[in-house]
N, C-alpha and C. Protein backbone atom coordinates (compact mmCIF):
# COMPACT_ATOMS: atom_id res chain seq x y z
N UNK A 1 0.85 -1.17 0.00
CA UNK A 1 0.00 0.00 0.00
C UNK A 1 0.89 1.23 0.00
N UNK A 2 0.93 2.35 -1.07
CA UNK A 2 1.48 3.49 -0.90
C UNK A 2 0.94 4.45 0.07
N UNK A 3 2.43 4.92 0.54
CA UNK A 3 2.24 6.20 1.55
C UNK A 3 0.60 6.82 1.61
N UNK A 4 0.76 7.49 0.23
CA UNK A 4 -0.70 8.28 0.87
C UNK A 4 -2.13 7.20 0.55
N UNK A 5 -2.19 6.26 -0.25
CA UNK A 5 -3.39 5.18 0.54
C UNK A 5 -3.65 5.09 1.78
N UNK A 6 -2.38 4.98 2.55
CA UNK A 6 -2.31 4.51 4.01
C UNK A 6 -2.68 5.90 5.17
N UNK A 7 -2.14 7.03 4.43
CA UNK A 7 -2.59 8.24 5.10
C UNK A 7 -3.93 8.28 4.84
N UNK A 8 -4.94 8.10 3.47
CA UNK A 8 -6.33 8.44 2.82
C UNK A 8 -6.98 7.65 4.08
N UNK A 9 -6.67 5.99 3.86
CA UNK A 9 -7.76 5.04 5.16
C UNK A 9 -7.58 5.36 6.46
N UNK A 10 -6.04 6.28 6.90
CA UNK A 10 -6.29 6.17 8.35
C UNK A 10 -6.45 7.13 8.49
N UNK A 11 -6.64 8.35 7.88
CA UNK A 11 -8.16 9.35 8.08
C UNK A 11 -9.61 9.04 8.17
N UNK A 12 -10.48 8.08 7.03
CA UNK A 12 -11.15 7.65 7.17
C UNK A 12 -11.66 6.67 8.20
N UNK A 13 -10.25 6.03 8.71
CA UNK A 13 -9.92 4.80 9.98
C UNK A 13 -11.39 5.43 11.24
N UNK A 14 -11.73 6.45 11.88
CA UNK A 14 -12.07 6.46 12.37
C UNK A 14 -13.78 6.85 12.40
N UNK A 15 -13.94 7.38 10.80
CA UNK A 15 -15.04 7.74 11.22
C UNK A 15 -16.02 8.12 10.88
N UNK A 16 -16.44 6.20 11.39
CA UNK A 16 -17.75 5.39 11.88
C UNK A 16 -17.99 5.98 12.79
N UNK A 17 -16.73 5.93 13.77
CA UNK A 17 -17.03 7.05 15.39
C UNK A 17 -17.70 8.42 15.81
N UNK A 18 -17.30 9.12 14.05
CA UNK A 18 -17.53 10.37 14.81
C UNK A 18 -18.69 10.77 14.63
N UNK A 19 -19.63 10.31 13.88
CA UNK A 19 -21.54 11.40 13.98
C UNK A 19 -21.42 10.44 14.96
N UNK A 20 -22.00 9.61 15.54
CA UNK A 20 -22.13 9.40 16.78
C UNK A 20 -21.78 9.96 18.07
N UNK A 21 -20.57 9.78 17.97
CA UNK A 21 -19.77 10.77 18.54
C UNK A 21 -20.18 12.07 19.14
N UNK A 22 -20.19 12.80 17.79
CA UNK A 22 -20.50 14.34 17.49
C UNK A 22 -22.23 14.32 17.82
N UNK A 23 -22.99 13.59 17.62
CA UNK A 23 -24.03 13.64 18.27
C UNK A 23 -24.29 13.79 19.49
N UNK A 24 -23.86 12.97 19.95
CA UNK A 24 -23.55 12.64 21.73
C UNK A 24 -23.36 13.95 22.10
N UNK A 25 -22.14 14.45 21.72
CA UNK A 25 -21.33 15.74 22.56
C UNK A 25 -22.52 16.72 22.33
N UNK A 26 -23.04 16.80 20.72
CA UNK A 26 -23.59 17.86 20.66
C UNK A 26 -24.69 18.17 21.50
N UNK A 27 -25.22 17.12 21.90
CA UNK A 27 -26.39 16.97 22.82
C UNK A 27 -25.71 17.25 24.32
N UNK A 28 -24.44 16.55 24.59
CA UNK A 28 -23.93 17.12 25.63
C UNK A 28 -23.77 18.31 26.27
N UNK A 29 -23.28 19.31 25.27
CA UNK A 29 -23.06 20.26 25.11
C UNK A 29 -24.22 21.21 25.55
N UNK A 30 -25.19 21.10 24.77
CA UNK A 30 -26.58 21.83 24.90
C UNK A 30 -26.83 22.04 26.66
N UNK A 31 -26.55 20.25 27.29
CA UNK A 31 -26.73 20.38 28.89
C UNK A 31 -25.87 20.99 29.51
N UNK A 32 -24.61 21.12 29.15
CA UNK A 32 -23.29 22.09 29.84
C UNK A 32 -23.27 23.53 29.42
N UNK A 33 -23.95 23.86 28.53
CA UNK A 33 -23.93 25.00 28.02
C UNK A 33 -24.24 26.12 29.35
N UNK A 34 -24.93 25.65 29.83
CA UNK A 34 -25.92 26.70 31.21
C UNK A 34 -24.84 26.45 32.49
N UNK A 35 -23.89 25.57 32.67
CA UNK A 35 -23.08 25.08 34.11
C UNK A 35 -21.51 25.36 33.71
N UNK A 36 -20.94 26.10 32.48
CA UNK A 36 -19.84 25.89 32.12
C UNK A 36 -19.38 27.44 31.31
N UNK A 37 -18.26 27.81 32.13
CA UNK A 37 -17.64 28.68 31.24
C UNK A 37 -17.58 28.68 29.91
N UNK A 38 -18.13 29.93 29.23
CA UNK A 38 -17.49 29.10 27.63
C UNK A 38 -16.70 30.38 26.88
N UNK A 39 -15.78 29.42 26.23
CA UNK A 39 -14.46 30.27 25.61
C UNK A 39 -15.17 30.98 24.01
N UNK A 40 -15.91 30.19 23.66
CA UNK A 40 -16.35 30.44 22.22
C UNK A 40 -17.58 29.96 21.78
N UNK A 41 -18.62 30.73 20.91
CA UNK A 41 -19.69 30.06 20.46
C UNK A 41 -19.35 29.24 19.81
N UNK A 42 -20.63 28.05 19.40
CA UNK A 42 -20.45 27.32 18.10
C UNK A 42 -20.87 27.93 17.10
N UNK A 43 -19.60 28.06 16.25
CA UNK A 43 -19.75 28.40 15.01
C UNK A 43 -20.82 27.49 13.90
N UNK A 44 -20.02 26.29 13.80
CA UNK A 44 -20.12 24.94 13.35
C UNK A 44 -20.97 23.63 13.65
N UNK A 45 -21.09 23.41 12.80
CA UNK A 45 -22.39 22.26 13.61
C UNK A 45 -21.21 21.09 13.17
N UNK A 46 -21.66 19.76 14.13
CA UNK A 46 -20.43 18.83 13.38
C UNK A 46 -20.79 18.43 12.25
N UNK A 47 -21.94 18.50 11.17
CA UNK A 47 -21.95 17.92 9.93
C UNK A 47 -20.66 19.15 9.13
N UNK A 48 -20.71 20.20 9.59
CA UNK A 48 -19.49 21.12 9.09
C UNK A 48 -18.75 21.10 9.36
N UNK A 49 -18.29 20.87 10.49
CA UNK A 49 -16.65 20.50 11.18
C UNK A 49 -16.36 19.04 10.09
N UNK A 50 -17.30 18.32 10.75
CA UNK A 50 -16.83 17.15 9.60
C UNK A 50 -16.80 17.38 8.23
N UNK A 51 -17.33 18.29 7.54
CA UNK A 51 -16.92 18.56 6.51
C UNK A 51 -15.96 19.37 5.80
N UNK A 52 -15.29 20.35 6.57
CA UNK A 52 -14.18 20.91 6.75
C UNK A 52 -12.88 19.94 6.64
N UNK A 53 -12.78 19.14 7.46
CA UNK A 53 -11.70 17.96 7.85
C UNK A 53 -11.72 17.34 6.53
N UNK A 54 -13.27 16.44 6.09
CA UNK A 54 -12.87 15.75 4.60
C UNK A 54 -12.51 16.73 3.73
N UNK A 55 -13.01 17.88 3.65
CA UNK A 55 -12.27 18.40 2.26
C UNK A 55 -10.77 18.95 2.46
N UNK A 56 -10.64 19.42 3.71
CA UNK A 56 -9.31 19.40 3.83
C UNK A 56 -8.18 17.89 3.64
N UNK A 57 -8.64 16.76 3.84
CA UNK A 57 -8.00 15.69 3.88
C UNK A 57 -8.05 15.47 1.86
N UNK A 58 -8.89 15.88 1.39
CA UNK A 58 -8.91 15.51 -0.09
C UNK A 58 -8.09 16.42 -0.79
N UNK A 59 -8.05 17.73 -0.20
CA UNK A 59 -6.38 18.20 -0.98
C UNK A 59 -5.57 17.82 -0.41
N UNK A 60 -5.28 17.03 0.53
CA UNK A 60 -3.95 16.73 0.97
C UNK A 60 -3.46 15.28 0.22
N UNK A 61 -5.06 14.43 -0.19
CA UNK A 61 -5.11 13.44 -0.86
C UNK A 61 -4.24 13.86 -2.48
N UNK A 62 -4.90 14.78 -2.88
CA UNK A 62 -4.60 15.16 -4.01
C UNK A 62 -2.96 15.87 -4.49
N UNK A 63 -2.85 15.64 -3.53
CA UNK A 63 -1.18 16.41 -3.11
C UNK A 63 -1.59 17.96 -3.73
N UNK A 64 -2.73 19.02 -2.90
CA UNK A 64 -3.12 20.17 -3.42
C UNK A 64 -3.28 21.01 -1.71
N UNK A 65 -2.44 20.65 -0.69
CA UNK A 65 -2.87 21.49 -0.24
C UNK A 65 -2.65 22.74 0.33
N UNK A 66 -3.40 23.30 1.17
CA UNK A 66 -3.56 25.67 0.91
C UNK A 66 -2.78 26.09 2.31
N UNK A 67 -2.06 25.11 3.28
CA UNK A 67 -1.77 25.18 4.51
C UNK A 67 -1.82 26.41 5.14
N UNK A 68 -3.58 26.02 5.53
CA UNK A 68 -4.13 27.24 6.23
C UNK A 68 -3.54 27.96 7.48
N UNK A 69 -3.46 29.38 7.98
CA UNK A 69 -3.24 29.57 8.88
C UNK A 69 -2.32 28.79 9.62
N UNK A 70 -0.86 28.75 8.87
CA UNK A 70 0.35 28.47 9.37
C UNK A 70 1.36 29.59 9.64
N UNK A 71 0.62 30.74 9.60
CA UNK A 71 1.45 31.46 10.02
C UNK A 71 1.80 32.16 11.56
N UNK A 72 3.12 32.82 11.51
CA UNK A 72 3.27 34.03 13.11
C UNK A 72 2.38 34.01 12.96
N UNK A 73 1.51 35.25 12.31
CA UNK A 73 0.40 35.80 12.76
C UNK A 73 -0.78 34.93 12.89
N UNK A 74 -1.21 33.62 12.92
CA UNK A 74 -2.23 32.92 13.37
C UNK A 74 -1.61 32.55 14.75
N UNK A 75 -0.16 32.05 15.18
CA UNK A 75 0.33 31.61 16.15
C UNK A 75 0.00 32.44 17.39
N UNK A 76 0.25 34.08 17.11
CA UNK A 76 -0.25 35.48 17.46
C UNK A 76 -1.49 35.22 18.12
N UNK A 77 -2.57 35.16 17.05
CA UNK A 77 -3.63 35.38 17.27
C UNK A 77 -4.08 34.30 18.21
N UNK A 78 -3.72 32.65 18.28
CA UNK A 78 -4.38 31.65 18.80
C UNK A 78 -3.53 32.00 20.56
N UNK A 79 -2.27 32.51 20.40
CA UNK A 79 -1.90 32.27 21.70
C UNK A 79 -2.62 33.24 22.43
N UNK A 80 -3.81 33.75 22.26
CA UNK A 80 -4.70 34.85 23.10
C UNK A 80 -5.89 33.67 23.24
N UNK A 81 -6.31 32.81 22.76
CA UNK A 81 -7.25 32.13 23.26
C UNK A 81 -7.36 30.79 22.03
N UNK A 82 -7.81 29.81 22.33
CA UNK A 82 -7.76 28.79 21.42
C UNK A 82 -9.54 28.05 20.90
N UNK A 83 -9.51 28.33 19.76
CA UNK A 83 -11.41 27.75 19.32
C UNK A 83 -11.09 26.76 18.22
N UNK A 84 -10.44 25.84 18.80
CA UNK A 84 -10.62 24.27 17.35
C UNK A 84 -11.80 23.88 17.15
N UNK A 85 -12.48 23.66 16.16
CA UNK A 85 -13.25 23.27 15.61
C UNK A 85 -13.65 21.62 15.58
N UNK A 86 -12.53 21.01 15.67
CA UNK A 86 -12.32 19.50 16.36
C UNK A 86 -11.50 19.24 17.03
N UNK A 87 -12.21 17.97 17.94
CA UNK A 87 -11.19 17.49 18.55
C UNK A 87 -10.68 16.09 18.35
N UNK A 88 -9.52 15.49 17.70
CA UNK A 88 -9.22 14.21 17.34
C UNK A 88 -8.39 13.92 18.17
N UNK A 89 -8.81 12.60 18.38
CA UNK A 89 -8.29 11.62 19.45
C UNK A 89 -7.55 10.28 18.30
N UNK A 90 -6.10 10.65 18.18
CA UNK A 90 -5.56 9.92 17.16
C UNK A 90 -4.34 9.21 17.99
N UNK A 91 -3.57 8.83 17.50
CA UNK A 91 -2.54 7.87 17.54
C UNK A 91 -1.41 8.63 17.53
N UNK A 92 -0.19 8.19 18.64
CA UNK A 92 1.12 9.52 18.66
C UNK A 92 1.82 8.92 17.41
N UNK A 93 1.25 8.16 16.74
CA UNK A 93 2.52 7.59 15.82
C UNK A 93 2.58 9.33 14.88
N UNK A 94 3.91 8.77 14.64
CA UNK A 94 4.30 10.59 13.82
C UNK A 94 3.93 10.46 12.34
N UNK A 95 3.98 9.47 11.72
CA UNK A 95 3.16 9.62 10.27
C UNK A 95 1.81 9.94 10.11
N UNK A 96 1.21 10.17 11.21
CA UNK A 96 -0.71 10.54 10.86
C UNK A 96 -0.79 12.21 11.69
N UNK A 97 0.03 12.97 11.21
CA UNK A 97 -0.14 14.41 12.48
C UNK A 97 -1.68 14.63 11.74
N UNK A 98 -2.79 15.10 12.04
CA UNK A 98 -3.95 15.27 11.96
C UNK A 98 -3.68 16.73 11.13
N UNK A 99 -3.34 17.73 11.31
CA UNK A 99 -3.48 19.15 10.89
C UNK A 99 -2.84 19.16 9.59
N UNK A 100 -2.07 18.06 9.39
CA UNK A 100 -1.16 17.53 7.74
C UNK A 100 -2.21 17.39 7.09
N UNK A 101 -2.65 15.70 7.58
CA UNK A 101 -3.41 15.18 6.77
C UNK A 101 -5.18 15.41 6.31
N UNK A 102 -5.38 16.58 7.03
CA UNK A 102 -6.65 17.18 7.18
C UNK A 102 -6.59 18.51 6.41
N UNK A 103 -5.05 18.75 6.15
CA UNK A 103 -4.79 20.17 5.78
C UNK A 103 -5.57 21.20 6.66
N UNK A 104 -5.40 21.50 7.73
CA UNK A 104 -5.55 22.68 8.55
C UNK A 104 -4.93 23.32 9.06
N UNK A 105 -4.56 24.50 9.90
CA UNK A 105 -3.63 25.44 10.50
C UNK A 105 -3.76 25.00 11.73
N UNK A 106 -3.13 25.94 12.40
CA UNK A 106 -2.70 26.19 14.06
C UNK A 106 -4.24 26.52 15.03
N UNK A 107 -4.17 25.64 15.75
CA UNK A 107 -5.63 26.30 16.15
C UNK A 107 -6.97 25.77 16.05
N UNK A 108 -6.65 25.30 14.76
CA UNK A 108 -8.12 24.28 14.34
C UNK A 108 -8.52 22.96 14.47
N UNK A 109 -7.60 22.21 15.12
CA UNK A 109 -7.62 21.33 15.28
C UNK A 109 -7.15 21.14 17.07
N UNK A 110 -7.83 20.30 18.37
CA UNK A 110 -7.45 20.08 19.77
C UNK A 110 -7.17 18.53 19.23
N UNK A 111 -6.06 18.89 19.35
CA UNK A 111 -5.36 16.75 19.48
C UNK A 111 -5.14 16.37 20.75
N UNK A 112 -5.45 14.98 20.71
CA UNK A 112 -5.21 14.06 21.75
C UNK A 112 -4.62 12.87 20.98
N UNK A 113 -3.58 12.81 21.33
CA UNK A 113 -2.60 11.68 20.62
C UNK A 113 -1.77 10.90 21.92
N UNK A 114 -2.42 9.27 21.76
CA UNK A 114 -1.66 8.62 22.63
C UNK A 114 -1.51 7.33 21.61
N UNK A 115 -0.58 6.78 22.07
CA UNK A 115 -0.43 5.30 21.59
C UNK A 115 -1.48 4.55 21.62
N UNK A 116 -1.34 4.05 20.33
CA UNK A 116 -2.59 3.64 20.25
C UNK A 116 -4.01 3.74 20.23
N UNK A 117 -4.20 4.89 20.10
CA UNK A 117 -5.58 5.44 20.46
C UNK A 117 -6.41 5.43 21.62
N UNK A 118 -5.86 4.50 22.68
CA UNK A 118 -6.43 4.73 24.10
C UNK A 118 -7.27 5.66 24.67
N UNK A 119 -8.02 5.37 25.12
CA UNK A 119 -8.90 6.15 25.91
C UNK A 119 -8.48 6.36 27.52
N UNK A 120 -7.25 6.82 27.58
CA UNK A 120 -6.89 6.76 29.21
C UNK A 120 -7.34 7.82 29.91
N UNK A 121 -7.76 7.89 31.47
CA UNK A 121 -8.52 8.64 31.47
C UNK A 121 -7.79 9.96 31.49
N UNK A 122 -6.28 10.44 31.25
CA UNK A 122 -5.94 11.66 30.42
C UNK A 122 -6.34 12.09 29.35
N UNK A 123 -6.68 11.11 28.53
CA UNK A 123 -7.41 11.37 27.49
C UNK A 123 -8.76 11.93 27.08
N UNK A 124 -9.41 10.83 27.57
CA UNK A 124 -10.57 11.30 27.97
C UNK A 124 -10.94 12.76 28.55
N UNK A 125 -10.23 13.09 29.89
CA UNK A 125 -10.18 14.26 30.37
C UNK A 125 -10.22 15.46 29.41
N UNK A 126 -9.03 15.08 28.45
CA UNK A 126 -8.46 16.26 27.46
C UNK A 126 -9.65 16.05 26.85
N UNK A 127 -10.62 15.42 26.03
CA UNK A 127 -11.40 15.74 25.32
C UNK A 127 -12.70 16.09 26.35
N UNK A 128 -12.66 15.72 27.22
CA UNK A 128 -13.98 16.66 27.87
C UNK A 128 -13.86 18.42 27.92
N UNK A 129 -12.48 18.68 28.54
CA UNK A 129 -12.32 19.88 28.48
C UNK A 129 -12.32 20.47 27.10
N UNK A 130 -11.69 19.61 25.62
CA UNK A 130 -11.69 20.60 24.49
C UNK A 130 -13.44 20.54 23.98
N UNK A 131 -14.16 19.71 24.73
CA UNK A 131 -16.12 19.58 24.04
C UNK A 131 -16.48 20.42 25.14
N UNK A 132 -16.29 20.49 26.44
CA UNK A 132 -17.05 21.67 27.07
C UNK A 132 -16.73 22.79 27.54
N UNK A 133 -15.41 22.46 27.30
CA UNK A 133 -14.68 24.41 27.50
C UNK A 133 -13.68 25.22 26.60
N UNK A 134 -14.07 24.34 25.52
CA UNK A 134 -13.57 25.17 24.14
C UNK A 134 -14.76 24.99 23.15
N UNK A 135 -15.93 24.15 23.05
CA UNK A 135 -16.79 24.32 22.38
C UNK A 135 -16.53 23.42 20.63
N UNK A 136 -15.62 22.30 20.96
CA UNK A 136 -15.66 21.83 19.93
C UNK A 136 -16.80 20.97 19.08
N UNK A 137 -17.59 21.29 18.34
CA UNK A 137 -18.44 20.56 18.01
C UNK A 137 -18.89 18.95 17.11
N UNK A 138 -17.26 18.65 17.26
CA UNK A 138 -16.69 17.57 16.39
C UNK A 138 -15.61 16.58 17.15
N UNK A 139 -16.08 15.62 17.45
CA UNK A 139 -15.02 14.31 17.91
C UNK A 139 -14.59 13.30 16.96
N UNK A 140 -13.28 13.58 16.34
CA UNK A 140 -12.92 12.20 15.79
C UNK A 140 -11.80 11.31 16.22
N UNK A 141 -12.25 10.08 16.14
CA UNK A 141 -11.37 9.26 16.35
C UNK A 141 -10.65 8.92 15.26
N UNK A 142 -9.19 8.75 15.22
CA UNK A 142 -8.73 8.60 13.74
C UNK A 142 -7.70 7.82 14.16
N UNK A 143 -8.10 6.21 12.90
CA UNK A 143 -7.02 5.25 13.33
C UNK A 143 -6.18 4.88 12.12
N UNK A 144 -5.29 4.70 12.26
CA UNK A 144 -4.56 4.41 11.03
C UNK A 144 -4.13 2.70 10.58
N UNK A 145 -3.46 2.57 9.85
CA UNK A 145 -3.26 1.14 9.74
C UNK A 145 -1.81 0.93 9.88
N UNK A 146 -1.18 -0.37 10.64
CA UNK A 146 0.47 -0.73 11.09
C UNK A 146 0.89 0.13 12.08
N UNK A 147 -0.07 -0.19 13.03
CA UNK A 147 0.10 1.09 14.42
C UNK A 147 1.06 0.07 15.22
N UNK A 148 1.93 0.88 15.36
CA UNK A 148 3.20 -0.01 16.28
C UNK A 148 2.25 -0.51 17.58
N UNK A 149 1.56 -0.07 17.89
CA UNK A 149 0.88 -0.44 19.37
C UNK A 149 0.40 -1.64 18.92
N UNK A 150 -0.80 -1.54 18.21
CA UNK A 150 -1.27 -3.00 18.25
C UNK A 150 -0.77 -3.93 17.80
N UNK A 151 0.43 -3.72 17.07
CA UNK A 151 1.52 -4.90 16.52
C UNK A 151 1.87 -5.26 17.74
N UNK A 152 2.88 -4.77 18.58
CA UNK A 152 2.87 -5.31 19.81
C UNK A 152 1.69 -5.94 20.88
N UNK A 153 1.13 -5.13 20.30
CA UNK A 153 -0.23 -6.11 21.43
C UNK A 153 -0.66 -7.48 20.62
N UNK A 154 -0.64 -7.79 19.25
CA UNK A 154 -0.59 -9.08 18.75
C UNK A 154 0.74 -9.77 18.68
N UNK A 155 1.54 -9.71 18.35
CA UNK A 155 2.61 -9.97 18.89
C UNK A 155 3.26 -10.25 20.08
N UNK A 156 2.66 -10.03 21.34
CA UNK A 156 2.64 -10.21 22.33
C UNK A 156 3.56 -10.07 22.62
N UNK A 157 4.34 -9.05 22.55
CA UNK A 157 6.14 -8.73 22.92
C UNK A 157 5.86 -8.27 24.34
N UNK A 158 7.15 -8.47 24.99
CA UNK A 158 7.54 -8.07 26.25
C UNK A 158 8.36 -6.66 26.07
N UNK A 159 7.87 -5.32 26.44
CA UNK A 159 7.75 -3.92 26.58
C UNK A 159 8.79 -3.63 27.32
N UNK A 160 9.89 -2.41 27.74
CA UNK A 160 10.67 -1.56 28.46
C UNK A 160 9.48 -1.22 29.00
N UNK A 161 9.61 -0.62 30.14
CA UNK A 161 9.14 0.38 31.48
C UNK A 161 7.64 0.21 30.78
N UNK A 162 6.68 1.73 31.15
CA UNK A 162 5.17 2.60 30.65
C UNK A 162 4.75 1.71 29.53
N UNK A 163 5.50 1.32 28.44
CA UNK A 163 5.13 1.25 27.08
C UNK A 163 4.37 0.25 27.25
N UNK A 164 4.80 -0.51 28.28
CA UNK A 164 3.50 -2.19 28.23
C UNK A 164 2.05 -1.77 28.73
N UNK A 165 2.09 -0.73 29.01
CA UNK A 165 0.58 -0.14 29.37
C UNK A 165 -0.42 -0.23 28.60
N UNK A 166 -0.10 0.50 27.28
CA UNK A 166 -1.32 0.82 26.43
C UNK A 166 -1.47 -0.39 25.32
N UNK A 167 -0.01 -1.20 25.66
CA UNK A 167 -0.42 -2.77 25.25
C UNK A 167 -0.84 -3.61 25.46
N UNK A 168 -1.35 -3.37 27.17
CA UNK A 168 -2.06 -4.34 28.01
C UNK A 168 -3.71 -3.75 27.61
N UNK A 169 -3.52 -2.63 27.39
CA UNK A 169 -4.85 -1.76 27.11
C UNK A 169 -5.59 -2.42 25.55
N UNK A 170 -4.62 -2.57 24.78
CA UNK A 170 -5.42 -3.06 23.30
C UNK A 170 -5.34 -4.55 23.39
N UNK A 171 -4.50 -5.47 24.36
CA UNK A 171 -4.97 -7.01 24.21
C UNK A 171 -6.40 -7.69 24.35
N UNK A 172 -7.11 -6.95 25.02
CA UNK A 172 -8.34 -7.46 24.88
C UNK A 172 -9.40 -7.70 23.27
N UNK A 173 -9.08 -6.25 22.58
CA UNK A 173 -9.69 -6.62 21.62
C UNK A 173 -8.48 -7.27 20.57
N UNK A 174 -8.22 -7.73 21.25
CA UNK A 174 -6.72 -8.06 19.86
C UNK A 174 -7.25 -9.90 20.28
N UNK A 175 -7.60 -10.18 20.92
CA UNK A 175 -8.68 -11.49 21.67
C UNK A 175 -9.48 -11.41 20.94
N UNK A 176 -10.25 -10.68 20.69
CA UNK A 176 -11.68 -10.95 20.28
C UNK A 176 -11.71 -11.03 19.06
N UNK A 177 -10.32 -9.86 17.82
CA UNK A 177 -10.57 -10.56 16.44
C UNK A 177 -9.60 -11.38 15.82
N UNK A 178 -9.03 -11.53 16.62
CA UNK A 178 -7.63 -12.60 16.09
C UNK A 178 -7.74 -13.59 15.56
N UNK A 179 -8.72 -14.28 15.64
CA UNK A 179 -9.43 -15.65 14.63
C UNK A 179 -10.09 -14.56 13.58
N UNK A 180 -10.57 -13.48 13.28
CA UNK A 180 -11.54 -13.40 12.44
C UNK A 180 -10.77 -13.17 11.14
N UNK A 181 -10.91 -12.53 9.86
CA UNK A 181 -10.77 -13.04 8.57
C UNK A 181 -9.68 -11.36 8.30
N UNK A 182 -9.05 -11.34 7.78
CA UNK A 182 -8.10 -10.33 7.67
C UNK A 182 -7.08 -10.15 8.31
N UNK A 183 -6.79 -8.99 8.37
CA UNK A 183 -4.98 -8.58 9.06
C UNK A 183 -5.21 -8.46 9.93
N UNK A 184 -5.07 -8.79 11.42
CA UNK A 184 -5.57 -8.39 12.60
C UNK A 184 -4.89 -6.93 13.08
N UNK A 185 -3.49 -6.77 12.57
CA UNK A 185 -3.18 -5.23 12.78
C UNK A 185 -4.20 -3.97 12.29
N UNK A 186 -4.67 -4.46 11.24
CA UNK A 186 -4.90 -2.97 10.24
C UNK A 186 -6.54 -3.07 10.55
């Protein structure tokens, strides 16, 4: 599979997750709206956040893209207050940075990047605070394919120090499809 195939699906990798997702919060949201500081209106509804992200990911597909608001002066402007539009909960691996492959600037995007995609409850945390006190109206999960994590978690390697954590974290479902019909990594 070439480079950007593998970038195209593990954008798409996640999201089944996110109208659901983005439903949830949005409804969340509505109830926190009245109990919670807020940094910024919603601009965006998530059928637009999500649509922002795919068309940004299709010039990046296209090797066309406008790399928005990469400049000082956005850096300027965001370090006075921060309004991302999503929040993705992706994978630290360094070939999937989200704001690349989405083509977006500084600012527009709240990442949460752990190995593996984990839901630890740092994680978690971080995305409660970027859905109820930055007003993001968009959650994606974005998984990619040949994630060093779950290779090790099928593989069942023995880890240095922390790292066996978030491998003890994905063995369970690495159980449940390991007989089934495909690559069990991807």
């Amino acid at each position: 599979m070439e480079r950007r195939d593998f970038l195209k699906w593990g954008a798409f990798g996640g999201l089944g997750l996110v109208v659901t997702a983005s439903d949830l919060l949005w409804q969340i949201k509505q109830v926190q709206a009245a109990e919670l500081p807020v940094t910024a209106s919603l601009s965006l509804s998530p059928d637009a956040a999500l649509q922002r992200l795919m068309e940004g990911n299709q010039r990046f597909v296209q090797h066309q893209p406008q790399y928005p608001d990469q400049s000082q002066a956005r850096l300027q402007e965001v370090a006075q207050a921060q309004h991302p539009f999503a929040t993705i909960l992706s994978c630290a691996d360094s070939r999937v940075p989200a704001e690349i492959i989405f083509d977006q600037g500084i600012g527009d995007i709240f990442d949460v990047r752990i190995a593996g995609n984990i839901a630890t409850p740092e994680a978690i945390g971080s995305i409660e605070y970027a859905v109820a006190l930055l007003n993001t109206p968009l959650l994606m999960v974005l998984g990619h394919e040949r994630c060093g994590a779950v290779t090790a978690a099928v593989q069942n390697e023995r880890l240095p120090g922390d790292i066996s954590t978030f491998v003890k974290a994905i063995k369970p479902v690495v159980a449940k499809v390991k007989y089934q019909p495909g690559d069990t990594v991807d």
